[in-house]
Structure formats: structure tokens, C-alpha cells
Protein backbone atom coordinates (compact mmCIF):
# COMPACT_ATOMS: atom_id res chain seq x y z
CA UNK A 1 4.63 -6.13 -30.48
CA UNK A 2 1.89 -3.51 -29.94
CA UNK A 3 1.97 -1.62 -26.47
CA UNK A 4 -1.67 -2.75 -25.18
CA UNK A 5 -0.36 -1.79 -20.91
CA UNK A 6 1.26 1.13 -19.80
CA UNK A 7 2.22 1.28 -16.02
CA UNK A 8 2.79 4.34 -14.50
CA UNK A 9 5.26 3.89 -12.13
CA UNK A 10 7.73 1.00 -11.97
CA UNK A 11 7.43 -1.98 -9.60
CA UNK A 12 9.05 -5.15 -9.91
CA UNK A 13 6.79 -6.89 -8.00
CA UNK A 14 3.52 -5.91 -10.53
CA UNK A 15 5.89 -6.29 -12.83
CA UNK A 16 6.62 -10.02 -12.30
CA UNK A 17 3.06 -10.79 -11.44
CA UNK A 18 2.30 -9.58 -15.31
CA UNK A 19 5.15 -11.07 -16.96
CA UNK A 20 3.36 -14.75 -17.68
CA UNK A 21 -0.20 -12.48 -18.07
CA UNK A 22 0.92 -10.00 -20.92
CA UNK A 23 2.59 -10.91 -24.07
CA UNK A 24 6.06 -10.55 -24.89
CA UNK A 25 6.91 -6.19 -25.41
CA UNK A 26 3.25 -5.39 -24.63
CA UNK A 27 3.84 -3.30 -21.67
CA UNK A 28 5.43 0.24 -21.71
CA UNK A 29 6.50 1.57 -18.03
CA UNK A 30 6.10 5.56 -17.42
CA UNK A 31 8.45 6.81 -14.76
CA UNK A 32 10.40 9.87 -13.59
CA UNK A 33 13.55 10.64 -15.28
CA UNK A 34 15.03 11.33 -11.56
CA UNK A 35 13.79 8.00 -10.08
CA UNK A 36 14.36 5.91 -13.09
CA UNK A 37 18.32 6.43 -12.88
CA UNK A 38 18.01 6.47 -8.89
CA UNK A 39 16.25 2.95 -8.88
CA UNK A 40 18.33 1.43 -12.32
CA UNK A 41 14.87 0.94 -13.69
CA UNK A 42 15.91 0.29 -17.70
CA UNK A 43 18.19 -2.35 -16.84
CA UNK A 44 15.78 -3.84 -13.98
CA UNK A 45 12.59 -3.00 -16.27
CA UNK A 46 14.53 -5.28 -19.23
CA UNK A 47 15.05 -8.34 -17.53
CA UNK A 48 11.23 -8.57 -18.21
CA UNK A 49 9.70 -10.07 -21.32
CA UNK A 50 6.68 -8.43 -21.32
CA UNK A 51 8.45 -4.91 -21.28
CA UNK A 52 8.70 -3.14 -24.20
CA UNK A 53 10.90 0.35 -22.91
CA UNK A 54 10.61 2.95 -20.18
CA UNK A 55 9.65 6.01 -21.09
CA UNK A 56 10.94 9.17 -19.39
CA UNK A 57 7.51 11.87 -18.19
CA UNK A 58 6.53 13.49 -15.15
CA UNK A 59 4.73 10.87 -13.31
CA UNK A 60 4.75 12.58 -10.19
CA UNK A 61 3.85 15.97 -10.84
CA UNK A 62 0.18 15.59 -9.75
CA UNK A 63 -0.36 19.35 -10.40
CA UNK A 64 0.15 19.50 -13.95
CA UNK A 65 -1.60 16.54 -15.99
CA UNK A 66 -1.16 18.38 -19.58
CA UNK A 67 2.73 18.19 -18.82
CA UNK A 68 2.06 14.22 -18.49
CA UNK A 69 -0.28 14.33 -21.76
CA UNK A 70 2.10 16.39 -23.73
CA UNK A 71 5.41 13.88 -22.54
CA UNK A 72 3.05 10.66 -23.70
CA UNK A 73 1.04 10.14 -26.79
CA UNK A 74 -1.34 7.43 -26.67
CA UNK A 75 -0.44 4.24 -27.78
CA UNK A 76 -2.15 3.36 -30.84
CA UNK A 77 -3.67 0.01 -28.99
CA UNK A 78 -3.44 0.93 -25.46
CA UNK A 79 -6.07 -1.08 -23.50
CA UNK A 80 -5.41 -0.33 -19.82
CA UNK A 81 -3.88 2.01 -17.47
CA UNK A 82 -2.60 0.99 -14.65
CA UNK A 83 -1.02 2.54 -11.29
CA UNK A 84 1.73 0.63 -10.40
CA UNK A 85 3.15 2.85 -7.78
CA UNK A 86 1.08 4.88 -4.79
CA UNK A 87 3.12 8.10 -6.47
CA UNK A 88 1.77 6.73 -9.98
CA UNK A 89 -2.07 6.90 -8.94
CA UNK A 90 -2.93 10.24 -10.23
CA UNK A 91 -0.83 9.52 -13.01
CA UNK A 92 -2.11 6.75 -13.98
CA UNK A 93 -6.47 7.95 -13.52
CA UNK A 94 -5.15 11.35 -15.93
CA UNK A 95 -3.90 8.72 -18.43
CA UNK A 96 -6.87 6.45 -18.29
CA UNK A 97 -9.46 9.73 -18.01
CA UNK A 98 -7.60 11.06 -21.39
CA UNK A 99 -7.63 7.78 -23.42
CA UNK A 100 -11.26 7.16 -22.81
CA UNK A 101 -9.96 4.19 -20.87
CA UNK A 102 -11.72 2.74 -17.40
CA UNK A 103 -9.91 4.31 -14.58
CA UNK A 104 -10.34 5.16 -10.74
CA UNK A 105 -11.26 8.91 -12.55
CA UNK A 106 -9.18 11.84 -11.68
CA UNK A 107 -11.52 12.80 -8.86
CA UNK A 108 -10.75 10.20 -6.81
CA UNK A 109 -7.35 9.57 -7.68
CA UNK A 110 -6.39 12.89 -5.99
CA UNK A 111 -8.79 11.96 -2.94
CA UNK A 112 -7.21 8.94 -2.24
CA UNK A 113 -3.49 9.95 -2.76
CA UNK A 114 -3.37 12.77 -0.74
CA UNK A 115 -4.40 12.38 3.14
CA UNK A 116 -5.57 15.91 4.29
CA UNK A 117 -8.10 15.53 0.75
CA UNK A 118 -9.07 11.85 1.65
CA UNK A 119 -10.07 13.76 4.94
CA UNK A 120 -12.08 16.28 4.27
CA UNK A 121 -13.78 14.15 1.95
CA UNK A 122 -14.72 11.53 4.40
CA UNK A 123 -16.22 14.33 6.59
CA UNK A 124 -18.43 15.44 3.65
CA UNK A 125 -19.71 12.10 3.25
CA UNK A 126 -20.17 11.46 7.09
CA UNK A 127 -17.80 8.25 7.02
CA UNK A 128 -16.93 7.96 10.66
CA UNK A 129 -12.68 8.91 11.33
CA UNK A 130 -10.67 10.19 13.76
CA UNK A 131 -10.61 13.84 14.47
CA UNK A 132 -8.08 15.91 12.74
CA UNK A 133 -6.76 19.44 11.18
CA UNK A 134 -4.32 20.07 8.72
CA UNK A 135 -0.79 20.95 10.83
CA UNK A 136 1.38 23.43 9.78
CA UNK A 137 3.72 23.59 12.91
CA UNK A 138 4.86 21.75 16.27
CA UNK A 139 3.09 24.36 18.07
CA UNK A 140 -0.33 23.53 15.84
CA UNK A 141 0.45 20.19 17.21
CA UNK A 142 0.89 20.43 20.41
CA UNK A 143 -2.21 21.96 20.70
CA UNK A 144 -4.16 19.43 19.16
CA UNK A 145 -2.55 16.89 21.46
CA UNK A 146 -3.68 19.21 24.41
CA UNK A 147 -7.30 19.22 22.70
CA UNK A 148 -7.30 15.30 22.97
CA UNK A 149 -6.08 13.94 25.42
CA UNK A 150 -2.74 14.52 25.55
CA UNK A 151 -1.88 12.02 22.69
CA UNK A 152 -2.19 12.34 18.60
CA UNK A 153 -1.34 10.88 15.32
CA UNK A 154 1.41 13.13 13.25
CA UNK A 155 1.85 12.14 9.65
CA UNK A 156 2.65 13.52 5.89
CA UNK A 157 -0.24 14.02 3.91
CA UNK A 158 1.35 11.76 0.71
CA UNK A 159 3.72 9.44 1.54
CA UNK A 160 3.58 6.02 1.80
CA UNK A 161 4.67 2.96 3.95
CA UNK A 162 3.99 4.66 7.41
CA UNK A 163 7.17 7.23 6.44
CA UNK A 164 7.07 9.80 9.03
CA UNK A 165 3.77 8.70 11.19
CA UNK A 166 4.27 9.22 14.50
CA UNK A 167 1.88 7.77 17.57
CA UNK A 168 2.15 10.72 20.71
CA UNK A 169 1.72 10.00 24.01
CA UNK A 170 1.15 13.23 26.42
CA UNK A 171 5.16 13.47 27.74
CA UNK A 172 6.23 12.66 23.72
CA UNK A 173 8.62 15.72 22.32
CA UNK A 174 6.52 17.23 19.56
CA UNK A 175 9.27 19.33 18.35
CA UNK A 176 11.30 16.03 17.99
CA UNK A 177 8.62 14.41 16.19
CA UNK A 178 7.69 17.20 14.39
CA UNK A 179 11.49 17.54 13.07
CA UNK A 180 11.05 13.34 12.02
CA UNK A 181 8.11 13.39 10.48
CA UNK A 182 8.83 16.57 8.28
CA UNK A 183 12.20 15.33 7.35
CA UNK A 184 10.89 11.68 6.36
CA UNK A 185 11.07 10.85 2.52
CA UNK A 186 12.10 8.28 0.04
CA UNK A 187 14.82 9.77 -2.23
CA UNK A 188 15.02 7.05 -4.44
CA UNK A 189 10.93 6.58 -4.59
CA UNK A 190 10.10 10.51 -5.28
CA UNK A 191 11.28 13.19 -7.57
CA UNK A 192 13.22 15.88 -6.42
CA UNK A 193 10.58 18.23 -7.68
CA UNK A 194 7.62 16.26 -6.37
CA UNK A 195 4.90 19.18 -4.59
CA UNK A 196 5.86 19.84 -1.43
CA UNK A 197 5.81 18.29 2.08
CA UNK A 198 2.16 18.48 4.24
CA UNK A 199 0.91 17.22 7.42
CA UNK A 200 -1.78 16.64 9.50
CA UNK A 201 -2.52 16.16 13.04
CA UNK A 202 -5.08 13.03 14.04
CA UNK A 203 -7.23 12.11 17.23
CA UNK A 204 -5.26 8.85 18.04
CA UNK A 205 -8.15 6.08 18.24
CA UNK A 206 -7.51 2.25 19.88
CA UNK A 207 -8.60 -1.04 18.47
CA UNK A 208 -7.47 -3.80 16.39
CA UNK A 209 -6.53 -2.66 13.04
CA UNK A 210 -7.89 -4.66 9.69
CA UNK A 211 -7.49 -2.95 5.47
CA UNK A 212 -10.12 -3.69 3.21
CA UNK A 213 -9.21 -5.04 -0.52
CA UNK A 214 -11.74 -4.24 -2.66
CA UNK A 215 -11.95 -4.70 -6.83
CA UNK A 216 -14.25 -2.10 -8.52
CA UNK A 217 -15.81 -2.49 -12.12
CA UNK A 218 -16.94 1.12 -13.06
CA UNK A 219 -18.36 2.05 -9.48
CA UNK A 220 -19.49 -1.71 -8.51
CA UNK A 221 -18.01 -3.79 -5.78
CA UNK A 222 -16.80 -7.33 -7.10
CA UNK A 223 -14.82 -8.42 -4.63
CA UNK A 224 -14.06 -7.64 -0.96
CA UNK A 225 -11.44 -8.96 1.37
CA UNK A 226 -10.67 -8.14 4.93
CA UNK A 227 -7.36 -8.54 6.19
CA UNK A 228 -6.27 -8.52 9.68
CA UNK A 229 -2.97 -6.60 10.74
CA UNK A 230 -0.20 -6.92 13.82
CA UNK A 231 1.27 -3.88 14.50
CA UNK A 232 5.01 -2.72 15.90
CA UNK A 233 3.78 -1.21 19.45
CA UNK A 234 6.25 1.39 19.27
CA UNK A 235 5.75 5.41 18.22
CA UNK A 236 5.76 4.26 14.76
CA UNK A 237 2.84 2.10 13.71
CA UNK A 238 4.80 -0.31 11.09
CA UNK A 239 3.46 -3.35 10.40
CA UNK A 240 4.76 -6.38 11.43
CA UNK A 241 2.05 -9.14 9.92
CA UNK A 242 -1.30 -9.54 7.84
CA UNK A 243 -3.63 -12.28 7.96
CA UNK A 244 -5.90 -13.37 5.35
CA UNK A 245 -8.97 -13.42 5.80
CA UNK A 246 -9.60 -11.44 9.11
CA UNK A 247 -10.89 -12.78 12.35
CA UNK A 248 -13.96 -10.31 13.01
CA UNK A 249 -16.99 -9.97 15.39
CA UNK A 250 -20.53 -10.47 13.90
CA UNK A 251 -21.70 -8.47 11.30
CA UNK A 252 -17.98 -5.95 11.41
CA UNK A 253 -17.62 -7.41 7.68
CA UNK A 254 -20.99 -6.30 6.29
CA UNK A 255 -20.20 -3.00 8.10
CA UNK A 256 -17.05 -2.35 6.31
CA UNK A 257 -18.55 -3.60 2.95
CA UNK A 258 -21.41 -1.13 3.38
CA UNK A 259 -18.48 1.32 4.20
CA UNK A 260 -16.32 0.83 1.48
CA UNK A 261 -19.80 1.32 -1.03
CA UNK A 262 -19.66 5.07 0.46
CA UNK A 263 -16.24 5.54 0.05
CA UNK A 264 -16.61 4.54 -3.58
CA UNK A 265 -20.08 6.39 -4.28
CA UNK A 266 -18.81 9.38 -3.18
CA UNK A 267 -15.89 9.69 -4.32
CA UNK A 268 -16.94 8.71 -8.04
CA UNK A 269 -14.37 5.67 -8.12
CA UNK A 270 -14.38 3.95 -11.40
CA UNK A 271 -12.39 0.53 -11.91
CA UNK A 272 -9.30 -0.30 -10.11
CA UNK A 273 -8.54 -1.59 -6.48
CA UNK A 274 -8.70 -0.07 -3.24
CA UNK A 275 -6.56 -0.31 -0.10
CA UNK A 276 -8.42 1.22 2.88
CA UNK A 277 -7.56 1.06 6.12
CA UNK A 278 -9.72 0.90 9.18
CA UNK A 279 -9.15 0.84 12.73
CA UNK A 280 -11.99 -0.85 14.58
CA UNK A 281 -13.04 1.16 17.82
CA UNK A 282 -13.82 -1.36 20.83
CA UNK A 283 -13.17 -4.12 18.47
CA UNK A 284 -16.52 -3.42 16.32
CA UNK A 285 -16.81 0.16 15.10
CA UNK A 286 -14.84 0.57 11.86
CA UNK A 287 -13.08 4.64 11.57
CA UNK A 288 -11.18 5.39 8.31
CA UNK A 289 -7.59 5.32 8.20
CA UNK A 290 -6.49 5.85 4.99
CA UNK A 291 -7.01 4.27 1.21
CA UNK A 292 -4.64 4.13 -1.32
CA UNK A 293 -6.10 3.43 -5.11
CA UNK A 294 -3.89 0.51 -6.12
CA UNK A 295 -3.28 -2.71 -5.51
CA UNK A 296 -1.75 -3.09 -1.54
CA UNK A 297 1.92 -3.66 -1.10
CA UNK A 298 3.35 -5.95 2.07
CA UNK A 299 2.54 -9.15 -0.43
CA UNK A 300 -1.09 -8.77 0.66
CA UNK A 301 -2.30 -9.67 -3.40
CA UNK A 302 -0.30 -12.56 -2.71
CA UNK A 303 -1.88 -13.83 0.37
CA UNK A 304 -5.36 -13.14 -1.21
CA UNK A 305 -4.83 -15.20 -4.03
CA UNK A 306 -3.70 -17.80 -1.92
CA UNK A 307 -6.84 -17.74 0.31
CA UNK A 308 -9.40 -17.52 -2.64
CA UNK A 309 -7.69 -18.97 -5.45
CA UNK A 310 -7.48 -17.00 -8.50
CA UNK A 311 -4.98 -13.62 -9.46
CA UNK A 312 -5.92 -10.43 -8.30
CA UNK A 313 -3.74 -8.74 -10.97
CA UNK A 314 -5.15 -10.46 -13.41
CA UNK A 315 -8.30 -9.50 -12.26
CA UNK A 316 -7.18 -5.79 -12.02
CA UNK A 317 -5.94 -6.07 -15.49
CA UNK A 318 -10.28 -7.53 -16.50
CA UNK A 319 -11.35 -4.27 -15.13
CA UNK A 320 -9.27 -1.81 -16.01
CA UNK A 321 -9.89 -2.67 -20.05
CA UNK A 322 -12.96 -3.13 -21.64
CA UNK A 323 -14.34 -7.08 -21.24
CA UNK A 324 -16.04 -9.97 -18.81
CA UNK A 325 -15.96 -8.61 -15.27
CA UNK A 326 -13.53 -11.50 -13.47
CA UNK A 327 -15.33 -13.79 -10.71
CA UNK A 328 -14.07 -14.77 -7.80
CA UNK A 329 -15.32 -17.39 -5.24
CA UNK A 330 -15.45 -18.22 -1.03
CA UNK A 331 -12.41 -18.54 0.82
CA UNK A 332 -10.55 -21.56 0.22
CA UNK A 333 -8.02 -21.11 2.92
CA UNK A 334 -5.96 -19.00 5.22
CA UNK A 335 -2.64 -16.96 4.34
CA UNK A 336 -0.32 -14.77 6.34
CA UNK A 337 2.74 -12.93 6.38
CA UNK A 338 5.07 -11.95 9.52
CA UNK A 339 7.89 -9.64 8.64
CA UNK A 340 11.28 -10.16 10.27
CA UNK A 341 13.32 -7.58 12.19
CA UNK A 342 16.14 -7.47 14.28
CA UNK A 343 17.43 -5.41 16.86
CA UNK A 344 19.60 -2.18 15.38
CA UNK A 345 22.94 -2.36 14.46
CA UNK A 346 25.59 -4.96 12.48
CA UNK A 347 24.38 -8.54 11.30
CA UNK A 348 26.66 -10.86 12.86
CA UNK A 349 25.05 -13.98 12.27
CA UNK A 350 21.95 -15.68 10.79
CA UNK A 351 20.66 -18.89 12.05
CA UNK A 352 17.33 -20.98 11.45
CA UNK A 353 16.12 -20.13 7.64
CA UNK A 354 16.69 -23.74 6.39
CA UNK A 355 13.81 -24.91 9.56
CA UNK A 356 12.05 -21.87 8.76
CA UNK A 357 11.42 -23.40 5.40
CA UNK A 358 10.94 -26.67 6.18
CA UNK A 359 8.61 -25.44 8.68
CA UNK A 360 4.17 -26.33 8.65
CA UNK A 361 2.31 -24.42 5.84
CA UNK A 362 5.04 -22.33 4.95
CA UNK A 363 5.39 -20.84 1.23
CA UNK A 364 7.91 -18.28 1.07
CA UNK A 365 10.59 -16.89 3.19
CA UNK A 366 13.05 -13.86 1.84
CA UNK A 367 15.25 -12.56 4.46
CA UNK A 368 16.83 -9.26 2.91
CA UNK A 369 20.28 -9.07 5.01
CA UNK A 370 23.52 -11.02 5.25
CA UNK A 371 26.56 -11.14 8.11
CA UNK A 372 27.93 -7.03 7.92
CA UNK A 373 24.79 -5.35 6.48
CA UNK A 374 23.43 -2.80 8.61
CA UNK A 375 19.98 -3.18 10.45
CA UNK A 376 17.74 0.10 11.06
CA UNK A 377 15.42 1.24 13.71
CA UNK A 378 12.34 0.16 12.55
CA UNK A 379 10.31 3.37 11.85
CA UNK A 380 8.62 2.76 8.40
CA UNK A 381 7.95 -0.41 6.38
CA UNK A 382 11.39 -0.24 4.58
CA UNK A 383 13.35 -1.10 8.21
CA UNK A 384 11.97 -4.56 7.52
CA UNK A 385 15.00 -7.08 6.98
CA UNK A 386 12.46 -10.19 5.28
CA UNK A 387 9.66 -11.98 6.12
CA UNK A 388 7.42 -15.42 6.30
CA UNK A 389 4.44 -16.32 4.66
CA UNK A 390 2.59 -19.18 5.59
CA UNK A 391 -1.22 -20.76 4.73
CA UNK A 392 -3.02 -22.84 6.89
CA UNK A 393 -6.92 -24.33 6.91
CA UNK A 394 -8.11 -20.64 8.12
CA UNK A 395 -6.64 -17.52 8.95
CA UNK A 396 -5.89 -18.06 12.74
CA UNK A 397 -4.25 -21.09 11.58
CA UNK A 398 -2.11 -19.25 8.57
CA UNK A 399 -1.15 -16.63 11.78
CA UNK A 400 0.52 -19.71 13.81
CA UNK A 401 2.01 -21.50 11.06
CA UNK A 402 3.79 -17.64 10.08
CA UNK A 403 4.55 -16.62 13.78
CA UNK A 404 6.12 -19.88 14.42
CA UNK A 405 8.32 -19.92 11.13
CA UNK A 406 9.21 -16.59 11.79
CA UNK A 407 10.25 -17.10 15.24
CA UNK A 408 12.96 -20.00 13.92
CA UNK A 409 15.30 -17.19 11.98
CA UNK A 410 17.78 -15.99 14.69
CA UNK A 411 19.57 -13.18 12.89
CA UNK A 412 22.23 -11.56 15.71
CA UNK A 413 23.46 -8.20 15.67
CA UNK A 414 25.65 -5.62 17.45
């Protein structure tokens, strides 16, 4: 079979979603030698029909593209590029921008993978965020927290899944937080060699938090969902639930579409998906976050395709090759996820995941540890032991029916 789908980057989950979309050996994943052997991904990547091999290239090394060009020829029918992985973005747009293919374009791929860019960007084209500098010490820090308040946002400039982003209140240790944030990573997500570790410092802003899902067709809007988000209240802002579609004040929907159309016109986006997020300043005024140029993770595709009907990846796949822009209709429904966690320490004993199940409106529920696994603090989105996803008639109602499955699994540690 031809190779017509090369993801750069490999994800099980995409991969999954694809397997019943994409023929049999049509799809060839790109990854990093070093995180290809960390993850297993040939024997994971095989148990896939539509996978044809995994190729070996510097995916990660966002500062040299002709390294990536030189490791991989283009397929002789190639029809789309796609990012599987946050570290495969730039990847991924240098692929598409080489092979003629549509893309998110190398411009904004770098914008929207690396936080202090994204930043400075946003400034230029007077999208309203936080205030913030680039931080190069504790000290830098603790004088922006001074500046401000007395409290700040800490975080790495390009990593994902709220590693190392720390919320600081004015008697908070910024040499403690500084050393946590700095030291954060994923070894078995990033290269060894991947560029090296930067930060910035953020005015820390209040209001309910919502992320913005929108599919582009070369620079046009198709599609734009709103999902609302429950956050851990600790110093690390992990999330704990998403609703689909978001519970909003009048007219905070148009404001974030009209957003979102800056973010995309000036940052010469091209075709893909977005993943912004926004925090919403007394409840109503939308400030930037962040935005990722993929599809979102924490099963949010999932939830939207179970509030609108329809595939999202298969709509990503439509616009990132050449053919009928995909359509997508009004709401149908409600969806939303709650994500389990437990208090640190040894699993003893799990109770409740048989009523969970049986439970109103729910779909799915994974629960990721067993009696003697170990339970973490929860500081980034990888702490999470499972979670519970649920639909109801609307959103609110999708939030209950979650909530209360989720609040049936007992799991007991010490």
C-alpha cells in the first residue's frame, strides 16, 4: 500500500481514531530515535493496520528543519501532514511547507509551540493577555511577583500538560518553585537533545477558565467549539474536568470567535486545528492563555464529536489534503469528562467502577491503577489515575452525570 499520511510524532490515541479512516499500511509515523525505543513505539505502532513502519528522524529538533528534510524523502503519494504530538507541530508544518502540502505554515507552527513566541506575538497583534517577561532566574521572578501583586504564573516556555506551571501566592518560595519548574520534563516524551529549557514569568489573572477548538481550512474558520474547564485549586493548575459545550455569558462566544480570527490572521495559520486557551476575566473578558496547533488531548475530540455528531479527525484529515472542506452542524448534546485522582501514596483498594458504569449518561470510564501501584502528587496532567466521561441533554447536564459517576470510584490509598 502507498504511504498517503505521515504523522509526526506517535500517539496511540490519533492513532486509533485513524485506524477505521485510513486504509490498511497507508500511514507512516516519524518519531525520534530516543523516544521511539523509550515509548516501545514499533511494537505499539504495529498493532495498527493502518501503519505501514516508523521511521527514525529528528522530529524534535525545531532548529534545524533541513536535518528533518534530509532524514525523510517525500513519499511518492503523500497527501497530508499531520502533527500528532505538541513536540511534532513544527515538525509536522516544515513537512507540509516542503511538500507543497496544506499545513498550519512554519510561521505559526513555531508561534504556537513555543510560549515566550506565542507571547510576544499576541502583544504585536494587541490580543488582550496577562502581563509577562521572559524569566531567566528566581530572582527575575521574584521581582515580577513584587511588580504584581505579590502573586505570578511560573512556567516552561515548551512543554506540555501543565509540566512545571506553578500558581504563586505572595509567601510562596520562588526558589522552590523555581527549582520545580526548571527541573520538570517528560523523559520518555522528549529527546535528550531537544533545545533547551525556557521560562517565563506571568501576571496571574482570575476567572473561569474555557479552550477554544477551532478547525481551519487555509486561514478560514469552519468550526468553533468552546469548552468549559474545572481546575485542581492547588499551585499547579491541572485539570480535573471539561465540559462540552461551555456554559457562557451573552455574547463571551462571539467574543472568542472574533478572537480566535486574530489569532489566526496574524499569525498566517493555514489548515489544521487549534487549542487555545482563555481565561475569562470577571467571568466575560477573554485573555490568552496559550494555543497549541493540534488537535487537544484530555479526550476533548472525543467529547466534541459526541456533542455535534461527526469526527473531528476525520475532519482534520479533509483539511489538511487537498478536497471538500468537511461540515459540521449545531450541538446535538452535552459531553464531559472528570478525571480521577486519589490522595498520594499506595493503592490499597478500589471500589465503585462497576456503579460507575452502570451509572446515567455515562460512556467511558478507564481507571489507570490497580491495588500496589503508586499514586503521585498531582502536579501535571500525567498524575491523573483515570477518568469518566459522561453525555447528557446539555452541557450542565453532561457535568452532573460525570461528577456523579466519578464520585462512585473509591480508590484507597496509604
Amino acid at each position: 500500500m502507498d504511504i498517503t499520511h505521515v504523522l509526526c510524532g506517535f500517539s496511540k490515541g490519533l492513532i486509533s481514531d485513524i485506524d477505521d479512516l485510513l486504509p490498511a499500511r497507508s500511514v507512516l509515523v516519524v518519531e525520534d530515535p530516543y523516544v521511539a525505543a523509550a515509548r516501545d513505539v514499533h511494537r505499539r505502532a504495529a498493532r495498527h493496520a493502518c501503519v505501514a513502519g516508523v521511521v527514525h528522524a529528528p522530529v524534535q529538533n525545531e532548529q534545524d528543519p533541513v536535518g528533518l528534510l534530509r532524514a525523510l524523502p517525500r513519499p511518492e503519494h503523500v497527501l497530508a501532514v499531520v502533527p500528532a504530538t505538541e513536540y511534532g507541530v513544527v515538525a509536522a508544518a516544515t513537512l507540509s511547507e516542503a511538500w507543497g502540502l496544506p499545513g498550519a505554515g512554519g510561521r505559526a507552527a513555531a508561534v504556537m509551540r513555543d510560549k515566550i513566541a506565542l507571547r510576544a506575538h499576541a502583544d504585536a497583534a494587541g490580543l488582550p493577555q496577562p502581563g509577562w517577561r521572559p524569566a531567566n532566574s528566581a530572582e527575575e521572578v521574584l521581582a515580577f511577583r513584587s511588580g504584581h501583586g505579590g502573586r505570578c504564573v511560573l512556567k516552561p516556555a515548551n512543554l506540555q500538560a501543565s509540566l512545571g506551571v506553578r500558581l504563586l501566592d505572595a509567601d510562596d518560595d520562588v526558589a522552590l518553585a523555581w527549582k520545580a519548574t526548571t527541573e520538570a520534563d517528560e523523559p520518555k516524551m522528549r529527546a535528550p537533545r531537544a533545545e533547551p529549557g525556557r521560562f517565563l514569568v506571568e501576571e496571574r489573572l482570575f476567572g473561569p477558565e474555557v479552550s477554544v477548538e477551532c478547525l481551519v481550512d487555509r486561514g478560514e474558520p469552519l468550526f468553533v467549539n468552546v469548552t468549559e474547564k474545572l481546575l485542581h485549586p492547588g499551585p499547579s493548575p491541572v485539570e480535573l474536568g471539561h465540559v462540552v459545550p461551555a456554559s457562557l455569558p451573552p455574547g463571551v462566544a462571539e467574543e472568542l470567535s472574533r478572537l480566535m480570527r486574530v489569532l489566526i490572521e496574524s499569525s498566517g495559520f493555514g489548515s489544521g486545528v487549534l487549542h487555545a486557551e482563555w481565561i475569562l476575566v470577571d467571568g466575560v473578558r477573554p485573555h490568552l492563555v496559550e494555543c497549541a496547533g493540534r488537535l487537544p488531548g484530555d479526550s476533548i475530540d472525543l467529547l466534541i464529536d459526541l456533542a455535534y455528531g461527526g469526527r473531528i479527525v476525520a475532519d482534520l484529515l479533509s483539511v489538511l489534503r487537498t478536497g471538500e472542506r468537511p461540515e459540521r452542524g449545531p450541538g446535538l448534546r452535552g459531553a464531559a469528562i472528570r478525571f480521577l485522582s486519589a490522595r498520594p501514596g499506595v493503592v490499597r483498594a478500589v471500589t465503585g467502577l462497576a456503579e460507575s458504569r452502570a451509572a446515567d449518561g455515562v460512556h467511558e470510564v478507564e481507571l489507570a491503577v490497580e491495588p500496589g501501584a503508586s499514586v503521585q502528587e498531582l502536579a501535571s496532567s500525567w498524575d491523573r489515575i483515570g477518568h469518566v466521561l459522561a453525555t447528557g441533554e446539555d452541557g450542565a447536564h453532561a457535568a452532573r452525570n460525570a461528577a456523579a459517576a466519578a464520585g462512585l470510584i473509591d480508590v484507597r490509598t496509604s
